[in-house]
C-alpha atoms as a PDB file:
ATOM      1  CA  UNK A   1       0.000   0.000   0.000  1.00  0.00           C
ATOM      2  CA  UNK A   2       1.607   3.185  -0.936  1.00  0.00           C
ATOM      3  CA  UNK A   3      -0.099   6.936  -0.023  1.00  0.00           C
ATOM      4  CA  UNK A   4      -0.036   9.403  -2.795  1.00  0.00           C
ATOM      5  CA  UNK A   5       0.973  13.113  -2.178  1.00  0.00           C
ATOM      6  CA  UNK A   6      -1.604  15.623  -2.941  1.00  0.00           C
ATOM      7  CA  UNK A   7      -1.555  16.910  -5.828  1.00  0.00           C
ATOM      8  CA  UNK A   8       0.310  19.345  -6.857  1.00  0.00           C
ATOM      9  CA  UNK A   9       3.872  20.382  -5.633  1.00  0.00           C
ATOM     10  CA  UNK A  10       4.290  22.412  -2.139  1.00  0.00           C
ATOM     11  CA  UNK A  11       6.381  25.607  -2.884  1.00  0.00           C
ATOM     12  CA  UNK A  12       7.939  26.422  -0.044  1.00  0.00           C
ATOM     13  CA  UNK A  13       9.636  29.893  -1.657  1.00  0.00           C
ATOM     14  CA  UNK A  14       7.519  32.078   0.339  1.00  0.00           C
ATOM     15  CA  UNK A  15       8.386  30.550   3.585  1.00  0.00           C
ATOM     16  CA  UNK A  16      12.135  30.231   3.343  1.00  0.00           C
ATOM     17  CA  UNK A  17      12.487  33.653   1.900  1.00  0.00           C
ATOM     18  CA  UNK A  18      10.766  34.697   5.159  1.00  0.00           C
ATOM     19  CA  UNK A  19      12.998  32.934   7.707  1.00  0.00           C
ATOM     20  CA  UNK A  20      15.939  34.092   5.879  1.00  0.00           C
ATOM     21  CA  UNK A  21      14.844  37.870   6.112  1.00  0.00           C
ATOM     22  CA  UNK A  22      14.125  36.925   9.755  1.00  0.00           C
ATOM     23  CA  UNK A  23      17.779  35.779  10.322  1.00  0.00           C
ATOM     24  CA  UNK A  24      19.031  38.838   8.555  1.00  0.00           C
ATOM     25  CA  UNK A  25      17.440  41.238  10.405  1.00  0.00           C
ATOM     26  CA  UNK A  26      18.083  38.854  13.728  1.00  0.00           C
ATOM     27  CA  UNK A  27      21.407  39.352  13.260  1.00  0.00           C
ATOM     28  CA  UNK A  28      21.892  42.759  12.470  1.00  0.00           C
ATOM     29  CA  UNK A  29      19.575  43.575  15.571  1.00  0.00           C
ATOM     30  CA  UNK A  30      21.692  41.406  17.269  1.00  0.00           C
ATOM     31  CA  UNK A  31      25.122  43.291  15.900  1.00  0.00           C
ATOM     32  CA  UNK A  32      23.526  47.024  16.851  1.00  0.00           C
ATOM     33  CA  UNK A  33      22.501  45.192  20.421  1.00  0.00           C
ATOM     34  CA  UNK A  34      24.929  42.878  21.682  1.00  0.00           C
ATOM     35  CA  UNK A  35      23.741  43.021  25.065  1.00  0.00           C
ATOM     36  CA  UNK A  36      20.325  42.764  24.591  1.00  0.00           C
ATOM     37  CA  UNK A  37      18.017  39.701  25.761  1.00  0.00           C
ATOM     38  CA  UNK A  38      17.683  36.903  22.916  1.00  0.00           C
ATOM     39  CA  UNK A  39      14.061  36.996  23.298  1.00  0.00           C
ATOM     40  CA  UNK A  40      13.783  40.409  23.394  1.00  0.00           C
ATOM     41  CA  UNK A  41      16.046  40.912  20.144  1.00  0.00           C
ATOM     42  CA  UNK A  42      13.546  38.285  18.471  1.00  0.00           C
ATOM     43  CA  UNK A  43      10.848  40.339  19.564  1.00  0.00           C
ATOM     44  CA  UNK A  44      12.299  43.477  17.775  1.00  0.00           C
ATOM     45  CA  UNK A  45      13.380  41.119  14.750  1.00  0.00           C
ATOM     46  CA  UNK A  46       9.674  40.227  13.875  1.00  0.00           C
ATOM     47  CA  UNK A  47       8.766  43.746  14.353  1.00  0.00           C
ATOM     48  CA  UNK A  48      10.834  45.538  12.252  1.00  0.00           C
ATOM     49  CA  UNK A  49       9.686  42.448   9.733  1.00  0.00           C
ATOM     50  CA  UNK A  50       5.814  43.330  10.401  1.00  0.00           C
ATOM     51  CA  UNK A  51       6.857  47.090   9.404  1.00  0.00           C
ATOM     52  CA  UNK A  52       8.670  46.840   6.594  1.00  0.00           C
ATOM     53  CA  UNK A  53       6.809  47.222   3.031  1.00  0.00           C
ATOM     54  CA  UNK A  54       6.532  44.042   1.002  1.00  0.00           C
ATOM     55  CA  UNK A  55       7.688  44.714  -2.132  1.00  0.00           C
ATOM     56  CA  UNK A  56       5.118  43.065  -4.203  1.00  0.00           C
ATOM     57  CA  UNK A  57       2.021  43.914  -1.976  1.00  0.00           C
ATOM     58  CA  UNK A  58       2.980  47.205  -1.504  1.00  0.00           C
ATOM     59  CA  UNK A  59       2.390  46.854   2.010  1.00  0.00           C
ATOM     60  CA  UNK A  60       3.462  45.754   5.426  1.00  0.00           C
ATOM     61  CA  UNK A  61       2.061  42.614   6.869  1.00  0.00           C
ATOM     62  CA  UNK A  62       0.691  44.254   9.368  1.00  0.00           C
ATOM     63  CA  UNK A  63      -1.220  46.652   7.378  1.00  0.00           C
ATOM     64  CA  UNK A  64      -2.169  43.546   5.355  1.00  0.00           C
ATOM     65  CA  UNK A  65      -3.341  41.792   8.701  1.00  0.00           C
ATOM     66  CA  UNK A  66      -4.858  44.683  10.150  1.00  0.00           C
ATOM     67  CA  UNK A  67      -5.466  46.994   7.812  1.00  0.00           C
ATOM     68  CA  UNK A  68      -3.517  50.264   9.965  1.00  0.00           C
ATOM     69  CA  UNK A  69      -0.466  51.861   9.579  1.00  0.00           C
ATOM     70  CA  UNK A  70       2.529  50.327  12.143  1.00  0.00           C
ATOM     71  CA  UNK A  71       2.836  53.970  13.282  1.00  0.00           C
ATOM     72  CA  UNK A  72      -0.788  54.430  14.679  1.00  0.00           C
ATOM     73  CA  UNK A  73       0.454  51.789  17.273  1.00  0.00           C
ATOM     74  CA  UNK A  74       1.345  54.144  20.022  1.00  0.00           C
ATOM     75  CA  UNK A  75       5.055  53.439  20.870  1.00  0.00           C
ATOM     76  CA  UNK A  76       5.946  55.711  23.735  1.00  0.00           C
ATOM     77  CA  UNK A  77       8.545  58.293  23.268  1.00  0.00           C
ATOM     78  CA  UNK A  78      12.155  57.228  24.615  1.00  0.00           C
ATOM     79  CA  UNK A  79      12.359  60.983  26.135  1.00  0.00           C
ATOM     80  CA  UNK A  80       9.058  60.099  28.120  1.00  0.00           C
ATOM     81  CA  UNK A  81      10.179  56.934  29.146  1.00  0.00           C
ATOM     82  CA  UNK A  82      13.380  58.175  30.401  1.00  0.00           C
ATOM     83  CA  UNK A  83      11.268  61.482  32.200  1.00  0.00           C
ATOM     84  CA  UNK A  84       8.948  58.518  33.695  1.00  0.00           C
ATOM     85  CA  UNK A  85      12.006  56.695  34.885  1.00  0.00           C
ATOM     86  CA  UNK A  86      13.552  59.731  36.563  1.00  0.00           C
ATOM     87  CA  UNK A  87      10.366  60.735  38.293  1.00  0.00           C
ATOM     88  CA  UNK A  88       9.905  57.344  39.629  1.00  0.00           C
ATOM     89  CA  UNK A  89      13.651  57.470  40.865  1.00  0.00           C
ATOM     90  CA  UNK A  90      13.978  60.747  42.409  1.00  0.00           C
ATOM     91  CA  UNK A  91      10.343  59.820  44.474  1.00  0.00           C
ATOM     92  CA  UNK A  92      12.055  56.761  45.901  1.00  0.00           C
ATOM     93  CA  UNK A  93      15.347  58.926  47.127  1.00  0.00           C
ATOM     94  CA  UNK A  94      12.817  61.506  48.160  1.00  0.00           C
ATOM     95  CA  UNK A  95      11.305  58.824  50.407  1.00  0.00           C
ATOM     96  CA  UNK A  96      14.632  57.599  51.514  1.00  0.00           C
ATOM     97  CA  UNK A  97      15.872  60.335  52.046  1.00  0.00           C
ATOM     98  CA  UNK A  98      12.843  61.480  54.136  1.00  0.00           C
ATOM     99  CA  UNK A  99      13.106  58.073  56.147  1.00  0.00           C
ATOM    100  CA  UNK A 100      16.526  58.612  56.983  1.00  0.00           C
ATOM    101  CA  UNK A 101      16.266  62.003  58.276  1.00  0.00           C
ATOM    102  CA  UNK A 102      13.450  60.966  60.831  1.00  0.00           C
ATOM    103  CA  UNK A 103      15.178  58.233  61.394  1.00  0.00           C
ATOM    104  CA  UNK A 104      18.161  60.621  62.742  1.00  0.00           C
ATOM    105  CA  UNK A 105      15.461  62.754  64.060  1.00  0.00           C
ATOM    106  CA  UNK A 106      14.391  59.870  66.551  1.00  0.00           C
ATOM    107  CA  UNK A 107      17.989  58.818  67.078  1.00  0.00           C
ATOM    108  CA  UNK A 108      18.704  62.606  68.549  1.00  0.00           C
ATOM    109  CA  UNK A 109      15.884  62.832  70.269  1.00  0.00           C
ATOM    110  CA  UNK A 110      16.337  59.402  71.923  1.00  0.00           C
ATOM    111  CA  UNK A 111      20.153  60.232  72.698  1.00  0.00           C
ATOM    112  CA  UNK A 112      18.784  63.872  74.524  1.00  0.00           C
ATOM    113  CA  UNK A 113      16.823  62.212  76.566  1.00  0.00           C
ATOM    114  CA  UNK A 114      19.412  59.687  77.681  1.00  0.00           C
ATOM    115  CA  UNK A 115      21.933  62.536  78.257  1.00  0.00           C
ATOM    116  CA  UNK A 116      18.992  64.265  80.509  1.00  0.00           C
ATOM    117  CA  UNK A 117      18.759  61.393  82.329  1.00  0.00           C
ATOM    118  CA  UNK A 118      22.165  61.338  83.050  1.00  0.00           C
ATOM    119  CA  UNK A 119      22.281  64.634  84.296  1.00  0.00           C
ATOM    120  CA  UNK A 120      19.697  64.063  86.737  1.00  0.00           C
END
């Protein structure tokens, strides 16, 4: 007993072309981000592919899939990340620092009324 392919022949163009653009683009990302998380690189990798115009559709994938424009995706701005970052940083210091200084604040006033006791 012998089972016949279907017919017709499986191209499989599309699909290697694909993971070779994916490789290229994984390993410039990875060249421009050495340091950088595999996973996270990969991430970035199949972005940049789901933005980038096909040449024969005329289109990205994702406007193919979704039918918007990759930039009406709001992407936060690195500046505002960064001002979001420092915000959140200098409120923890503030805190510390406010902790430490009534932590001092109890320490002196613990220590003067030691010394008045000893001066009783």
């Amino acid at each position: 007993m012998s089972i016949k392919p279907a017919q017709g022949t499986i191209n499989r163009t599309g699909i290697e072309r694909l993971h070779s653009t994916i490789i290229k683009k994984y390993r410039v990302m990875r060249e421009l981000h050495p340091d950088e998380d595999k996973e996270e690189l990969m991430a970035l990798t199949i972005t940049s592919y789901n933005c980038t115009e096909h040449s024969v559709t005329k289109c990205t994938p994702h406007q193919a899939l979704f039918d918007i424009e990759p930039n009406q995706i709001e992407v936060p701005d690195e500046a505002l990340l960064l001002q979001n970052y420092n915000k959140k940083r200098y409120d923890l210091l503030k805190s510390l620092h406010n902790s430490i200084i009534d932590n001092m604040d109890l320490a002196k006033g613990e220590r003067l009324k030691r010394d008045n006791i000893k001066d009783r």
